[in-house]
C-alpha atoms as a PDB file:
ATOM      1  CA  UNK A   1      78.571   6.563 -79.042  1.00  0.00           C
ATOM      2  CA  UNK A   2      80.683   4.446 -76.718  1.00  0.00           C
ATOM      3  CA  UNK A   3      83.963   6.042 -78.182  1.00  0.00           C
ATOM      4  CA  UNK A   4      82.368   9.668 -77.407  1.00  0.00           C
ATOM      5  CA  UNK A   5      81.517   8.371 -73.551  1.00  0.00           C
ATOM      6  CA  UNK A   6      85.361   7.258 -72.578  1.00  0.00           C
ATOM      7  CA  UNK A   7      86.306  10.496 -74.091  1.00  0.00           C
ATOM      8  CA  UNK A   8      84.043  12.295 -71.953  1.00  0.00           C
ATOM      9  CA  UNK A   9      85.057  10.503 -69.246  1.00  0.00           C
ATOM     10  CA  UNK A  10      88.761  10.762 -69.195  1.00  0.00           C
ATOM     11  CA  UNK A  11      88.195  14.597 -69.723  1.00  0.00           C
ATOM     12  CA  UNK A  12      86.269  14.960 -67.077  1.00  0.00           C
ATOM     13  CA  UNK A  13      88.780  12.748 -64.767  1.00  0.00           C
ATOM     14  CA  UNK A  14      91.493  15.137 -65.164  1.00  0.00           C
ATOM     15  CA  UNK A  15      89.593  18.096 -64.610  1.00  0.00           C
ATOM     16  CA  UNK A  16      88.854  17.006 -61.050  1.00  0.00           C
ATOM     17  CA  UNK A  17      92.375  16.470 -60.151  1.00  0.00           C
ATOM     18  CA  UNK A  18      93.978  19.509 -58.487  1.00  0.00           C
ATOM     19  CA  UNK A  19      96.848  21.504 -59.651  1.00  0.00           C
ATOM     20  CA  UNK A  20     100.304  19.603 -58.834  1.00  0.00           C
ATOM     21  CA  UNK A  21     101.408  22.908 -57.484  1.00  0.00           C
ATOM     22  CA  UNK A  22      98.140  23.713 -55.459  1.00  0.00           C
ATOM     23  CA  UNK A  23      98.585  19.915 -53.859  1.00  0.00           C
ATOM     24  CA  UNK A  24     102.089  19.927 -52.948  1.00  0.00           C
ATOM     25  CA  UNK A  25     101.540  23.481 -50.697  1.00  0.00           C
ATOM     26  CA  UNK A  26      98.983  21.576 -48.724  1.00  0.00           C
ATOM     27  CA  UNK A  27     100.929  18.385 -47.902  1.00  0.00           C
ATOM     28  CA  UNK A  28     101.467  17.980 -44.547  1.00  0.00           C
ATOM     29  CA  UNK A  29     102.964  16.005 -41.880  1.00  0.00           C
ATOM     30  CA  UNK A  30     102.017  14.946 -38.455  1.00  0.00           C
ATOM     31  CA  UNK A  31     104.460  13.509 -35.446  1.00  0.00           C
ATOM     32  CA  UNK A  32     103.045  11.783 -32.767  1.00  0.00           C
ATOM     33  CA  UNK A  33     104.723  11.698 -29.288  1.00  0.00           C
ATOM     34  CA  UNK A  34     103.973   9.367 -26.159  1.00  0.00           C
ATOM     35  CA  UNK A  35     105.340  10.670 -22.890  1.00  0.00           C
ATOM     36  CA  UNK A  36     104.503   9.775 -18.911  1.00  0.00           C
ATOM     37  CA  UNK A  37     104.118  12.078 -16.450  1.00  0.00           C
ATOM     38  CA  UNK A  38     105.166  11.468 -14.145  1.00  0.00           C
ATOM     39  CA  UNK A  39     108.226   9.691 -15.973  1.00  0.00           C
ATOM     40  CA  UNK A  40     108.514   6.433 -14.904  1.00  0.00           C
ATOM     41  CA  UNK A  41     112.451   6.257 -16.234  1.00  0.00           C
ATOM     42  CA  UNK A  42     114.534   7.888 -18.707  1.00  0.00           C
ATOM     43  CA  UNK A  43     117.862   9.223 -19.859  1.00  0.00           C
ATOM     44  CA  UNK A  44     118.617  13.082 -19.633  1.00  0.00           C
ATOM     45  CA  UNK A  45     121.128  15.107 -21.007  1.00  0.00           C
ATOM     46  CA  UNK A  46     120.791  17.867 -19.439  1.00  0.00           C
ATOM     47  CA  UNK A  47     118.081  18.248 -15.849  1.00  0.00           C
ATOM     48  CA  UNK A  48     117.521  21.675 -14.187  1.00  0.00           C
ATOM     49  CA  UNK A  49     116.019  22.527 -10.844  1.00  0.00           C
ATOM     50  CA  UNK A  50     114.267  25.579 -10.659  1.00  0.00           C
ATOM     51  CA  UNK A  51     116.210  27.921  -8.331  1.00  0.00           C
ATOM     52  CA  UNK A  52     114.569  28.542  -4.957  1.00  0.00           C
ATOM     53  CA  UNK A  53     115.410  30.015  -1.734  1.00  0.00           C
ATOM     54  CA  UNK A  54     112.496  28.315   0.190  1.00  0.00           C
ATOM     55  CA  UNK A  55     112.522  24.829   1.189  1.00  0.00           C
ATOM     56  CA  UNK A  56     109.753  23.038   0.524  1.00  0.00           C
ATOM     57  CA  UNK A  57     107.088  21.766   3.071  1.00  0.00           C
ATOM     58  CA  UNK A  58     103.652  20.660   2.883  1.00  0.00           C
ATOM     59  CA  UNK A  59     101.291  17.128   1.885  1.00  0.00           C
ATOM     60  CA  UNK A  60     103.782  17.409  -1.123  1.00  0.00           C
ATOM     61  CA  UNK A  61     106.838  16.866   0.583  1.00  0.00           C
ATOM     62  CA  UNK A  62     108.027  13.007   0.169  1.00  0.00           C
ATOM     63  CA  UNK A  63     110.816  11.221   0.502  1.00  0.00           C
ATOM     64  CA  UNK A  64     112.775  12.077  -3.017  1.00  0.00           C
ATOM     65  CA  UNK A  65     111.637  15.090  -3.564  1.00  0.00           C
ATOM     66  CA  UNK A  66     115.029  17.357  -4.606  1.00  0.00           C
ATOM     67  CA  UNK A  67     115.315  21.240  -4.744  1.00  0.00           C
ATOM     68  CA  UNK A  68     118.334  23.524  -5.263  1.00  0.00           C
ATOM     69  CA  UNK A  69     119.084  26.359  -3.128  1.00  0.00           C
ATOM     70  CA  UNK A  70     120.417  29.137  -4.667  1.00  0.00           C
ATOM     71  CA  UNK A  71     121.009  31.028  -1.570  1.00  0.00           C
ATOM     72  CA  UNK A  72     123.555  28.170  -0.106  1.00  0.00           C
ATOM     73  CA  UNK A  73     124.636  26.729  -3.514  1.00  0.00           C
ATOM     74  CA  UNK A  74     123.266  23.448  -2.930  1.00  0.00           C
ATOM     75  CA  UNK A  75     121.166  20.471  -3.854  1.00  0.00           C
ATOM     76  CA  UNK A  76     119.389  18.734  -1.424  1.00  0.00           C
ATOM     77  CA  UNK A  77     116.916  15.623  -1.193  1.00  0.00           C
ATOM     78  CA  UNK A  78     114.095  14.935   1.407  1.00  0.00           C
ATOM     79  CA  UNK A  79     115.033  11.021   2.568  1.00  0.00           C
ATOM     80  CA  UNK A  80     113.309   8.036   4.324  1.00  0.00           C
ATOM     81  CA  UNK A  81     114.010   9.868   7.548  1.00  0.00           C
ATOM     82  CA  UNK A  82     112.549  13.033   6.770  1.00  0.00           C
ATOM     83  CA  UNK A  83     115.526  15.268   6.451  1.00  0.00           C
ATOM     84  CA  UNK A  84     116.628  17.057   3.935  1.00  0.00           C
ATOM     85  CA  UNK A  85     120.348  16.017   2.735  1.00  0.00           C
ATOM     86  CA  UNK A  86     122.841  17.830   1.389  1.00  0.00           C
ATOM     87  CA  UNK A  87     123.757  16.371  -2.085  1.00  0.00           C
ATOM     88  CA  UNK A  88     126.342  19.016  -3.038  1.00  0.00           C
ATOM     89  CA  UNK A  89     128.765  17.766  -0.223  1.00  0.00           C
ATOM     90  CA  UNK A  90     127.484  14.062   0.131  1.00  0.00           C
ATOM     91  CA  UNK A  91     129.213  13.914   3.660  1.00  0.00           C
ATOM     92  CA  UNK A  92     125.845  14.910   5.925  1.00  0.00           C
ATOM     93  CA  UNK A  93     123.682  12.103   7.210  1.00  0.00           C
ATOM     94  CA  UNK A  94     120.712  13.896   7.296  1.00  0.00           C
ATOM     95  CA  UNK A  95     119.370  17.390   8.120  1.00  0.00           C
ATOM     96  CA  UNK A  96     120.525  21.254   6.623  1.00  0.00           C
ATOM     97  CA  UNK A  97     124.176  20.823   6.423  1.00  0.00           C
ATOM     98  CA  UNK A  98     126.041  23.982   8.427  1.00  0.00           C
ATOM     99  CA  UNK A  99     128.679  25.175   7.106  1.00  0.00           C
ATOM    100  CA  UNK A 100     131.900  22.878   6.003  1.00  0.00           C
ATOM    101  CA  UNK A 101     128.990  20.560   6.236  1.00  0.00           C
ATOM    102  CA  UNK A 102     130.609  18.556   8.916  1.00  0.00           C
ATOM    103  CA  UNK A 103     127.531  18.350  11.104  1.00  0.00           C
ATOM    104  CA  UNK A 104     123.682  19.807  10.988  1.00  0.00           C
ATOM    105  CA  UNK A 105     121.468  22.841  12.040  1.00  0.00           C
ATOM    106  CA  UNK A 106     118.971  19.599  13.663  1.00  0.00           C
ATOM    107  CA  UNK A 107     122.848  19.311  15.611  1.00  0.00           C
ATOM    108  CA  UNK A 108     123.973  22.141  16.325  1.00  0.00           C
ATOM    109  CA  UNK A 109     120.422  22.420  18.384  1.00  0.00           C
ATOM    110  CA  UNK A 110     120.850  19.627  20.376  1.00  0.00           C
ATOM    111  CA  UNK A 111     124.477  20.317  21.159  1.00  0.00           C
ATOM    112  CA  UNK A 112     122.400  23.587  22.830  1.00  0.00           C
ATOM    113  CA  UNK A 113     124.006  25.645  19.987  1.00  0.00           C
ATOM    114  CA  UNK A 114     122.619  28.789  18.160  1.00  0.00           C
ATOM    115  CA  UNK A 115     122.211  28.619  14.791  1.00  0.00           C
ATOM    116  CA  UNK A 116     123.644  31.659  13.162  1.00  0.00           C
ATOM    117  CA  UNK A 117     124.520  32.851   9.822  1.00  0.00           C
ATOM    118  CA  UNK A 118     128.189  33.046   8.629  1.00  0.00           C
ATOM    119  CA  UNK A 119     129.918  34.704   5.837  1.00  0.00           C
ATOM    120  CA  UNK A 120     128.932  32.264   3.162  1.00  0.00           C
ATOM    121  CA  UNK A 121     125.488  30.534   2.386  1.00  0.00           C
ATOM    122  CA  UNK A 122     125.531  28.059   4.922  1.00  0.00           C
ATOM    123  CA  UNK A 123     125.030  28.476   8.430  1.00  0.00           C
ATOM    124  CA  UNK A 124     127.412  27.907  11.694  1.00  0.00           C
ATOM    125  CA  UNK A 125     126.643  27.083  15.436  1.00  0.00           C
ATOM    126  CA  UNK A 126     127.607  29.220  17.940  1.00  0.00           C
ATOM    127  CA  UNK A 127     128.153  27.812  21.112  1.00  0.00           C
ATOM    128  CA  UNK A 128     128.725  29.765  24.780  1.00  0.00           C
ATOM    129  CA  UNK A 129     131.922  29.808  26.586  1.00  0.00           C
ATOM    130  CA  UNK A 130     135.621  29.722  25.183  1.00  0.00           C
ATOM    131  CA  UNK A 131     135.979  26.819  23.035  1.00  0.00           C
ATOM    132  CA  UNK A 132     133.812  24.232  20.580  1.00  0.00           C
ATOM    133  CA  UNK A 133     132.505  21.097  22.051  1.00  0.00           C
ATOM    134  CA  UNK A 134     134.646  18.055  21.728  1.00  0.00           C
ATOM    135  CA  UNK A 135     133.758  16.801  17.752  1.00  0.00           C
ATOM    136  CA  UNK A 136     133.332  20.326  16.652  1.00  0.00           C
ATOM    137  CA  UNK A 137     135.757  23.079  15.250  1.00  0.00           C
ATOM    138  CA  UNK A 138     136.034  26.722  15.441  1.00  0.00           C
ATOM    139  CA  UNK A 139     134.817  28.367  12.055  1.00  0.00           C
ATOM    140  CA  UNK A 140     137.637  30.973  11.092  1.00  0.00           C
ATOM    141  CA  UNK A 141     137.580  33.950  13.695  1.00  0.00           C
ATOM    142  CA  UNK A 142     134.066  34.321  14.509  1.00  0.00           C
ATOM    143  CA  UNK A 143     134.263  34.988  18.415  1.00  0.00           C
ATOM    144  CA  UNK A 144     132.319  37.406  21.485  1.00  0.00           C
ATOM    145  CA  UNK A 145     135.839  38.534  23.453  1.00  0.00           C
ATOM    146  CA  UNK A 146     136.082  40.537  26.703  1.00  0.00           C
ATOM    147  CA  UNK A 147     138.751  43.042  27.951  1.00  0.00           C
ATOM    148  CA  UNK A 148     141.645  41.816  30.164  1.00  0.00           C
ATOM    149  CA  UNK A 149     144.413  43.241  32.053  1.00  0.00           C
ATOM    150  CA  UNK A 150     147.513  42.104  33.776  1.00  0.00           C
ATOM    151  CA  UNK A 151     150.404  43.292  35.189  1.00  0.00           C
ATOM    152  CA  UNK A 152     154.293  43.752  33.878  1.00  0.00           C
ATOM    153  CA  UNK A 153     155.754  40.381  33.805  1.00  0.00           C
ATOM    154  CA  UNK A 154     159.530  41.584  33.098  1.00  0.00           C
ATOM    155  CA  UNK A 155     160.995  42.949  36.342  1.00  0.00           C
ATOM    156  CA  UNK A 156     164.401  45.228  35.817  1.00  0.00           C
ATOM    157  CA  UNK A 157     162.555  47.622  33.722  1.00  0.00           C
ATOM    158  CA  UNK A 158     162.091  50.633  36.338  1.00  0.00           C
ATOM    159  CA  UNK A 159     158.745  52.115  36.474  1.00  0.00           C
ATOM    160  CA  UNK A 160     157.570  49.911  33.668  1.00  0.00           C
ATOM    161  CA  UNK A 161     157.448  47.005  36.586  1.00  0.00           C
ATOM    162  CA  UNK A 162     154.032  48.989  37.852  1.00  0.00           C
ATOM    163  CA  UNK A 163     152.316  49.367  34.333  1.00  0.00           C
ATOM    164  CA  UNK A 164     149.129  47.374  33.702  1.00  0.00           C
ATOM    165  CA  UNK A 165     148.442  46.448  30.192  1.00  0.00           C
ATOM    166  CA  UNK A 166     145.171  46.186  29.084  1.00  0.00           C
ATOM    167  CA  UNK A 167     143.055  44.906  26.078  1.00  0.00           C
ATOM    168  CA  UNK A 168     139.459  45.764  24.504  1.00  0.00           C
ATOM    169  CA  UNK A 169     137.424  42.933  24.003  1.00  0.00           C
ATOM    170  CA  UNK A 170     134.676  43.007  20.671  1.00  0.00           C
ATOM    171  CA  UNK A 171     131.163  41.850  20.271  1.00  0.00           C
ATOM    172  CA  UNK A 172     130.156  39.486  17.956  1.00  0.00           C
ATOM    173  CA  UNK A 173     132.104  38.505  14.410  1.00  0.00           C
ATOM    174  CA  UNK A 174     135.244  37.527  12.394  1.00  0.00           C
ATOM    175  CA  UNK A 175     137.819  39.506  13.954  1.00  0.00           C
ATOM    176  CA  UNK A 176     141.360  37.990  15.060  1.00  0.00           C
ATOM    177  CA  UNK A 177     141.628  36.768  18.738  1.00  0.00           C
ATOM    178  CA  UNK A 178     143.104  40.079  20.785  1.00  0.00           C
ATOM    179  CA  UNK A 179     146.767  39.415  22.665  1.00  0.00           C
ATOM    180  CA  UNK A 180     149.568  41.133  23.664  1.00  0.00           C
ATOM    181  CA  UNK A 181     153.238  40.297  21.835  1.00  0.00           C
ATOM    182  CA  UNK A 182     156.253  39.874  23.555  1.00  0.00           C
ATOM    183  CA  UNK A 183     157.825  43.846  23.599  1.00  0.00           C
ATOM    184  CA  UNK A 184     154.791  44.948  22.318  1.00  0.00           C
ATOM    185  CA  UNK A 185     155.955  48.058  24.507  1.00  0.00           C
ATOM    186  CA  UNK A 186     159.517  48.413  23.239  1.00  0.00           C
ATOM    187  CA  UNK A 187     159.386  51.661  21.374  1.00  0.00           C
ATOM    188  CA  UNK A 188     157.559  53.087  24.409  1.00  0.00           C
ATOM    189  CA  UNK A 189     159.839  51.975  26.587  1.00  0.00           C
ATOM    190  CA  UNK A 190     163.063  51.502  25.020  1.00  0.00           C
ATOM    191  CA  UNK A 191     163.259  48.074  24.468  1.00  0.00           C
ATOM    192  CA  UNK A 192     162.467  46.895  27.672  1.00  0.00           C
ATOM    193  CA  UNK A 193     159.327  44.553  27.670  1.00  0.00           C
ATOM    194  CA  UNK A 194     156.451  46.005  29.360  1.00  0.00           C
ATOM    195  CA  UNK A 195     153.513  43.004  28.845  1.00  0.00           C
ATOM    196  CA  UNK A 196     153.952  39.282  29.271  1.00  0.00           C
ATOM    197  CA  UNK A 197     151.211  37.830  26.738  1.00  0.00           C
ATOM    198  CA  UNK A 198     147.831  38.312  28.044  1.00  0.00           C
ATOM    199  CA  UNK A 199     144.472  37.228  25.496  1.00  0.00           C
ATOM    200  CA  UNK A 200     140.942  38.640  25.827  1.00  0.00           C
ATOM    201  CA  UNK A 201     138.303  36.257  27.104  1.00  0.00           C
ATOM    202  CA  UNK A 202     136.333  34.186  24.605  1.00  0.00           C
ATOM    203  CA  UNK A 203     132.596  34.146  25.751  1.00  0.00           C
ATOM    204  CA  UNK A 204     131.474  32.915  22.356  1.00  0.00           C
ATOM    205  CA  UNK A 205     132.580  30.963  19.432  1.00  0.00           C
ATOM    206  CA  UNK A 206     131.741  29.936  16.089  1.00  0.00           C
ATOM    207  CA  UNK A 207     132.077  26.106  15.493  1.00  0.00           C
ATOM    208  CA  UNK A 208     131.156  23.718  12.467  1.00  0.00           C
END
């Protein structure tokens, strides 16, 4: 009787175990991670900013906080001061960079400077009157002109000694300064100077 029990038993052991098959499709495996938010350090290789055109403002802005402008091309960082710096140049002290990044919009304002766009991302300052203010420097072309005249300035030359030269002035942009050359009236006048060099009046200028 005892013989026929462990019999019994071990058959009935085996039949409860599953089929090796059967058990190895359910194995499974678990990973556990821990992660802060937000982090309180790590090592990255690879850190994206979402792109943004608006700076941000609100009870969320903090010193630290960091956005990239894809308008301008640049990161910047909101510091202990409360402006935003340029990190893409790393030569502003504080405030939107203009352009060249030399000096700021916050700047340009209290040189009494407009803040205008330019023909890249970053803005310029233009300032009234014919020339930047000492510390600043004229950004490419970017002028307001008026029209001039003068008289001949080369006496010999006839009735040419009574012409009046004259120049157009233009409104606002990147256009070359307007003057007169030296002969600029020679095949007119065979060869005989007509103009001394007169400019057009600058009544506003792009600085950085």
């Amino acid at each position: 009787m005892k013989k026929l029990f462990s019999l019994g038993a071990v058959i009935l052991a085996i039949s409860l175990q599953p089929p090796l098959a059967l058990a190895q499709n359910n194995l499974t495996e678990s990973l556990t991670i821990t992660t802060y938010y937000p982090s309180p350090y790590g090592v990255y290789r690879n850190l994206k900013l979402n792109p943004t055109e608006v700076t941000p403002s609100g009870p969320a802005l903090s010193p630290g906080v960091m956005f990239y402008n894809n308008t301008s091309d640049t990161i910047m960082y909101y510091n202990n001061a409360h402006k935003w710096v340029n990190l893409t140049e790393g030569n502003v002290s504080g405030g939107l960079p203009l352009v060249n990044s030399a000096h700021t919009q916050e700047e340009c304002a209290q040189a009494n400077g407009e803040i205008l766009a330019s023909d890249v991302g970053l803005k310029q300052c233009r300032f009234n009157g014919g020339g930047c203010p000492t510390g600043w420097n004229p950004y490419k072309d970017f002028t307001t002109t008026t029209a001039v005249s003068g008289k001949n300035e080369h006496k010999g030359c006839g009735s040419a000694g009574d012409l009046t030269c004259s120049l157009d002035g233009h409104s606002w942009g990147n256009i070359p300064h307007e003057n007169t050359q030296p002969y600029s009236c020679a095949v007119a006048l065979g060869n005989c100077p007509c103009c001394g060099r007169i400019w057009t009046g600058i009544t506003q200028i792009g600085c950085y």
